[in-house]
N, C-alpha and C. Protein backbone atom coordinates (compact mmCIF):
# COMPACT_ATOMS: atom_id res chain seq x y z
N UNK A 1 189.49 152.99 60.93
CA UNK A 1 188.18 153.04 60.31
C UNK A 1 187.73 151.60 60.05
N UNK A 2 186.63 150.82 60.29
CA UNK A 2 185.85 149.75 60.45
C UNK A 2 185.09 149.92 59.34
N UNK A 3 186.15 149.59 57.97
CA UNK A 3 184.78 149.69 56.64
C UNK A 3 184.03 148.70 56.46
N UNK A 4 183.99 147.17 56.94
CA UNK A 4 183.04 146.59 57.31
C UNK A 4 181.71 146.99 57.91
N UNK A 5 182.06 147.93 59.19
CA UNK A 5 180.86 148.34 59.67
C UNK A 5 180.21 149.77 58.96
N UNK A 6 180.89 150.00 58.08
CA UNK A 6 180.23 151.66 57.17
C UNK A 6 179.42 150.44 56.25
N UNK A 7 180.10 149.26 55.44
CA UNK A 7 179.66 148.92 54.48
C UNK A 7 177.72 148.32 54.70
N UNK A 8 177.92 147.77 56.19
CA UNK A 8 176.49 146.91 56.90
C UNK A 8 175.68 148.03 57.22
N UNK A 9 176.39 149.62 58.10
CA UNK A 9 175.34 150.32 57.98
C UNK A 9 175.19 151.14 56.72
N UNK A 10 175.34 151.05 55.64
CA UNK A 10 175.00 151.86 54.22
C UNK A 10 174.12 150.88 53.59
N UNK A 11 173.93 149.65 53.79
CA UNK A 11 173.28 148.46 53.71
C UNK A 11 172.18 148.50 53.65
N UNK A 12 171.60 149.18 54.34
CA UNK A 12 169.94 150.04 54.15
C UNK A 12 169.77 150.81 53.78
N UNK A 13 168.30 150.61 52.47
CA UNK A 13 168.27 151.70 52.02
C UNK A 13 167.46 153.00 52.92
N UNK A 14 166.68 152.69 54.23
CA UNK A 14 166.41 153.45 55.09
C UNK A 14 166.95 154.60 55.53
N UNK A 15 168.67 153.44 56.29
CA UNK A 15 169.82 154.47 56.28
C UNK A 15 170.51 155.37 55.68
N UNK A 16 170.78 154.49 54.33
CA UNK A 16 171.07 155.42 53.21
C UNK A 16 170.31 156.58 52.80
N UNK A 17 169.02 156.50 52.81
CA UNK A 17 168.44 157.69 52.90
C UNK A 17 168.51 158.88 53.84
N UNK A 18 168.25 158.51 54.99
CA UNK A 18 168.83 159.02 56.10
C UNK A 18 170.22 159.57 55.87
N UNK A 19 170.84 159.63 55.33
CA UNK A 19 172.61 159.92 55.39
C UNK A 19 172.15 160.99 54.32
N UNK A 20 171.33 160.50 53.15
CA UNK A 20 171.36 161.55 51.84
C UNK A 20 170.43 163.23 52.43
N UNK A 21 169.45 162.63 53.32
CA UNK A 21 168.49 163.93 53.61
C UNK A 21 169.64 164.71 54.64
N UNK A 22 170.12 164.09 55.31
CA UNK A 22 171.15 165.08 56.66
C UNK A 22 172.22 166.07 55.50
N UNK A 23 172.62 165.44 54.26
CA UNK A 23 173.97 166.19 53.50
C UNK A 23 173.06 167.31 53.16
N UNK A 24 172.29 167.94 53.03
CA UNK A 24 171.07 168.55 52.92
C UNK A 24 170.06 169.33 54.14
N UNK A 25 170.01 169.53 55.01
CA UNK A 25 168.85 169.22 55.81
C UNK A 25 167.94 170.44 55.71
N UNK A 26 168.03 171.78 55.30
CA UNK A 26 167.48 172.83 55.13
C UNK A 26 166.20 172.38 53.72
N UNK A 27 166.99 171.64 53.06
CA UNK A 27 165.95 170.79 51.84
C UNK A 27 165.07 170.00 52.25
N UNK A 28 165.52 168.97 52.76
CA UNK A 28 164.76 167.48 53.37
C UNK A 28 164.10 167.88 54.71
N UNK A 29 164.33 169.05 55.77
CA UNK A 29 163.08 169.17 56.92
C UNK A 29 162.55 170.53 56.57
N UNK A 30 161.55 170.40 57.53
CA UNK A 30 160.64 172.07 57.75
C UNK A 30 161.61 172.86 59.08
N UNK A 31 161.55 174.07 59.22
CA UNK A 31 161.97 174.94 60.30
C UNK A 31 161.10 174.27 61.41
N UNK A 32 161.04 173.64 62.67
CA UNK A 32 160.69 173.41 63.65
C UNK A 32 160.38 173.79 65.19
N UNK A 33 160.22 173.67 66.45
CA UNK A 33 160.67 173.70 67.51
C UNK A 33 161.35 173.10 67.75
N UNK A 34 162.02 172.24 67.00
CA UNK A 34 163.66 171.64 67.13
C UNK A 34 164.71 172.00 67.10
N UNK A 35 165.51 172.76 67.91
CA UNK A 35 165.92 174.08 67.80
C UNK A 35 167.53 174.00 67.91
N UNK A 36 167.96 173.79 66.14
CA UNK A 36 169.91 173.10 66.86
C UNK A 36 170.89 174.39 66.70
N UNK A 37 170.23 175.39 66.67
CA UNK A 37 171.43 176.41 66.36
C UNK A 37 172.95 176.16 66.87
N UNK A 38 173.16 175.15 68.31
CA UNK A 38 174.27 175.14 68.49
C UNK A 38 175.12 173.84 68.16
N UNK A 39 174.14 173.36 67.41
CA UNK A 39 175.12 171.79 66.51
C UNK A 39 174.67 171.97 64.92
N UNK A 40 175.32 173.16 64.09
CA UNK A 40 174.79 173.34 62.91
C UNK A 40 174.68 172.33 61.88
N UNK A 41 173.57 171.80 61.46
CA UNK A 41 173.39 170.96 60.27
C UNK A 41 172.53 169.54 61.08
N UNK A 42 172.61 170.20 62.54
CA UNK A 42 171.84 169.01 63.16
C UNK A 42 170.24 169.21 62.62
N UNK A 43 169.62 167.89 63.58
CA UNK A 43 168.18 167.57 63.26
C UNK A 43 167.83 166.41 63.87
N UNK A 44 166.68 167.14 64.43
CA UNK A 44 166.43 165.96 66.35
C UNK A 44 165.82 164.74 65.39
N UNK A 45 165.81 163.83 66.42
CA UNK A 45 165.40 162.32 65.90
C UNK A 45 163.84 162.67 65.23
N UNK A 46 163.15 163.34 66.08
CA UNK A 46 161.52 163.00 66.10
C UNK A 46 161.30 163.43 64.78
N UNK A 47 162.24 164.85 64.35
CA UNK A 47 162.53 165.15 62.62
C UNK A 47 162.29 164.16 61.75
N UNK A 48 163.59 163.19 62.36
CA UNK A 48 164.15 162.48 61.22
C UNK A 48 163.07 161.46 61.47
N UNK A 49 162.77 160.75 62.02
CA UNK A 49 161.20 159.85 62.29
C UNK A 49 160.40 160.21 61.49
N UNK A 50 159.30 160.94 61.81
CA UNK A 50 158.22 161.49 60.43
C UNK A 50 158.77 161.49 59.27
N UNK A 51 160.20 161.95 59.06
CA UNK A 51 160.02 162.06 57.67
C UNK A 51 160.29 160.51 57.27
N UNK A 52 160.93 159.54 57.99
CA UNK A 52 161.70 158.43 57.13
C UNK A 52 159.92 157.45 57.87
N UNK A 53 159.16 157.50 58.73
CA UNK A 53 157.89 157.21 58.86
C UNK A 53 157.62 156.10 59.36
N UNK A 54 158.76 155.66 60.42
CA UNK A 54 159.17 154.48 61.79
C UNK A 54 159.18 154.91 62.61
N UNK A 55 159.05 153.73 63.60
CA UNK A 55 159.04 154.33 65.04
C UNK A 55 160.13 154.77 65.47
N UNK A 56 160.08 155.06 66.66
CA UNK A 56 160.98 155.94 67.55
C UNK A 56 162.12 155.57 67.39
N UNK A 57 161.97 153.56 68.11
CA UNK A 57 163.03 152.83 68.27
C UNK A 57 163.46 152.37 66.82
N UNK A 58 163.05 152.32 65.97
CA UNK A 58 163.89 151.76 64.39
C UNK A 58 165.04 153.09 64.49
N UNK A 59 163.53 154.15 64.56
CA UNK A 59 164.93 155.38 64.19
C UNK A 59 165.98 155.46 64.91
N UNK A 60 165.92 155.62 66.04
CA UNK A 60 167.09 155.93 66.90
C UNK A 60 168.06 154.58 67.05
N UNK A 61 168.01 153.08 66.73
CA UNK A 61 168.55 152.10 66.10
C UNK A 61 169.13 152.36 64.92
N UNK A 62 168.91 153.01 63.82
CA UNK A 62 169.41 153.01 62.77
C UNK A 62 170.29 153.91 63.00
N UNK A 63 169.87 155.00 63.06
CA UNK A 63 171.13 156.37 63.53
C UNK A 63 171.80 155.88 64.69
N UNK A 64 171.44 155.66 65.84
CA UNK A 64 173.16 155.00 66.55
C UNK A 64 173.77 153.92 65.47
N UNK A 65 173.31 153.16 64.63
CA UNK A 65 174.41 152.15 63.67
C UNK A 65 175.10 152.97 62.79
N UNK A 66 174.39 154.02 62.58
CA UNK A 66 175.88 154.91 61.91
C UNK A 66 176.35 155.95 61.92
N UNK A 67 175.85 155.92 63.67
CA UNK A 67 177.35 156.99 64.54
C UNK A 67 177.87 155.88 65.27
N UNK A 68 177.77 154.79 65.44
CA UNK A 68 178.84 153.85 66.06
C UNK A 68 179.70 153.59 64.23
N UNK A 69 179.50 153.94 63.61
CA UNK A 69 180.16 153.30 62.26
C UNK A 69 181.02 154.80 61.88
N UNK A 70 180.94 155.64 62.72
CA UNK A 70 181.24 156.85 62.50
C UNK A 70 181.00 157.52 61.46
N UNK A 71 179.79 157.67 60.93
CA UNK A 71 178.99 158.00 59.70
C UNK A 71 178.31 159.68 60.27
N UNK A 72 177.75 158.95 61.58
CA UNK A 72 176.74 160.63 61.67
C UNK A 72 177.56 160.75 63.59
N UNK A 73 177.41 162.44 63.66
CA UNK A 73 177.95 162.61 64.81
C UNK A 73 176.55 163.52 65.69
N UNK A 74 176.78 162.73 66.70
CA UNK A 74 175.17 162.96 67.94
C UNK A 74 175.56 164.31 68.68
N UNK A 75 174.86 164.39 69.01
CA UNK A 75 174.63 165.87 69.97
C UNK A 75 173.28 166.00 71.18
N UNK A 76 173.48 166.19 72.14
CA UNK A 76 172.03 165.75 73.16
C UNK A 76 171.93 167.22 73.85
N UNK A 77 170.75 167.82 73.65
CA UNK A 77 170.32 168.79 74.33
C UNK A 77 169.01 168.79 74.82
N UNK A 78 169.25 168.89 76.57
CA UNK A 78 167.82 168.96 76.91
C UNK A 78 167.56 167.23 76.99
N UNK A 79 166.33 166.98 75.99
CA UNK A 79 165.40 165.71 75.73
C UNK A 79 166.01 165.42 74.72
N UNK A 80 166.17 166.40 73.77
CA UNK A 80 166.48 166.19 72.55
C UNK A 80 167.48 165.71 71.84
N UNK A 81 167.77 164.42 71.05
CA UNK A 81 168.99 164.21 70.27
C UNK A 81 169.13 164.61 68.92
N UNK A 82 170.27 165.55 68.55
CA UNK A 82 170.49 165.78 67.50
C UNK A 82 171.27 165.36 66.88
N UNK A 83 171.29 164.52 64.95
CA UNK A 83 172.37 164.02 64.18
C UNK A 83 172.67 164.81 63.22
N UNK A 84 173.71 164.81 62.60
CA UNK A 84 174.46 165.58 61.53
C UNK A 84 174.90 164.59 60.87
N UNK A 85 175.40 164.60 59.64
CA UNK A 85 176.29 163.75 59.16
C UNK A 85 178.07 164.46 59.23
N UNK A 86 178.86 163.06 59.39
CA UNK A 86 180.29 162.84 60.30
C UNK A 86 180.90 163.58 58.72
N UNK A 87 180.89 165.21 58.42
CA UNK A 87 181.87 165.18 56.29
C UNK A 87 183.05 164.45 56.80
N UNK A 88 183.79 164.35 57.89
CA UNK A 88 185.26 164.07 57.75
C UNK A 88 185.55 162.59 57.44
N UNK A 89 184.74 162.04 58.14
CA UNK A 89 184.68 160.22 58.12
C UNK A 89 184.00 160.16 56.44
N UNK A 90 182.78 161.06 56.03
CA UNK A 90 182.70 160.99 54.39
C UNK A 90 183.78 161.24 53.91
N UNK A 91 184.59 162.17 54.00
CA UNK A 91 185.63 162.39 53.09
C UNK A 91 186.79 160.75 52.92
N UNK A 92 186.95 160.80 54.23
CA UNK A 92 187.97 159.71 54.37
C UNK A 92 187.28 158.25 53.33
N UNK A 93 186.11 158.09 53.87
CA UNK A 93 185.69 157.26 52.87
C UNK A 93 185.97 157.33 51.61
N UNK A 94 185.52 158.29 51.07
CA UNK A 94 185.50 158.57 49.59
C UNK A 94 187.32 158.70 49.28
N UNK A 95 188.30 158.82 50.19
CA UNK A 95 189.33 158.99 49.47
C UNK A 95 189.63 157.00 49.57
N UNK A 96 189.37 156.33 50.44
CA UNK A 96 189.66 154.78 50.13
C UNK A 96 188.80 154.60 49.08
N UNK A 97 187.66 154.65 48.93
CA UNK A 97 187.12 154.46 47.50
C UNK A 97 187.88 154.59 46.27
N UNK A 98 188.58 156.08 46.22
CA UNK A 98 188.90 156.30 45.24
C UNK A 98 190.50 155.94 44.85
N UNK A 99 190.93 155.63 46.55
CA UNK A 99 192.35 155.19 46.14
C UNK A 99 192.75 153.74 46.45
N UNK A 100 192.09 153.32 47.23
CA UNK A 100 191.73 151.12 47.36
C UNK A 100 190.91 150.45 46.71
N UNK A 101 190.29 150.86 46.04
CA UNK A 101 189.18 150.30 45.51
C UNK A 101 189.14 150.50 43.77
């Protein structure tokens, strides 16, 4: 695990937001034609765009920085990319937090 690179992408509060609406996503989006029934808890970029209210390329820049940081895990169907957030890489985090730190 590269907690350097969790620490640079949590670094924004953009991202960070982004990470808080995905632990959630039935709260933070509307029902769509974005249609992830087969990556549950996903939610296509163009979602997550409007709501965080950047372009295409910020968004899809920010979310690959934290699924390369292994934060959120991708899914591609069709056109469409879908992110989730990574619970296992959260968990792991939160147990160095609570036991290195």
């Amino acid at each position: 695990m590269d907690y350097m690179m969790i620490f640079k992408a949590l670094s924004n509060e953009t991202r960070l937001q982004m990470l808080h609406w995905l632990k959630e996503p039935d709260q933070h989006f509307p029902p769509s034609s974005c249609n992830y029934e087969h990556f549950p808890g996903g939610i296509c970029v163009g979602q997550i765009q409007e709501k965080a209210g950047l372009s295409q390329s910020t968004t899809s820049q920010y979310l690959s920085i934290m699924q390369r940081a292994g934060l959120l895990e991708a899914r591609r169907f069709g056109q469409w990319t879908y992110y989730r957030r990574n619970e296992e890489m959260l968990q792991k985090l939160a147990t160095y937090f609570r036991e290195e730190l």
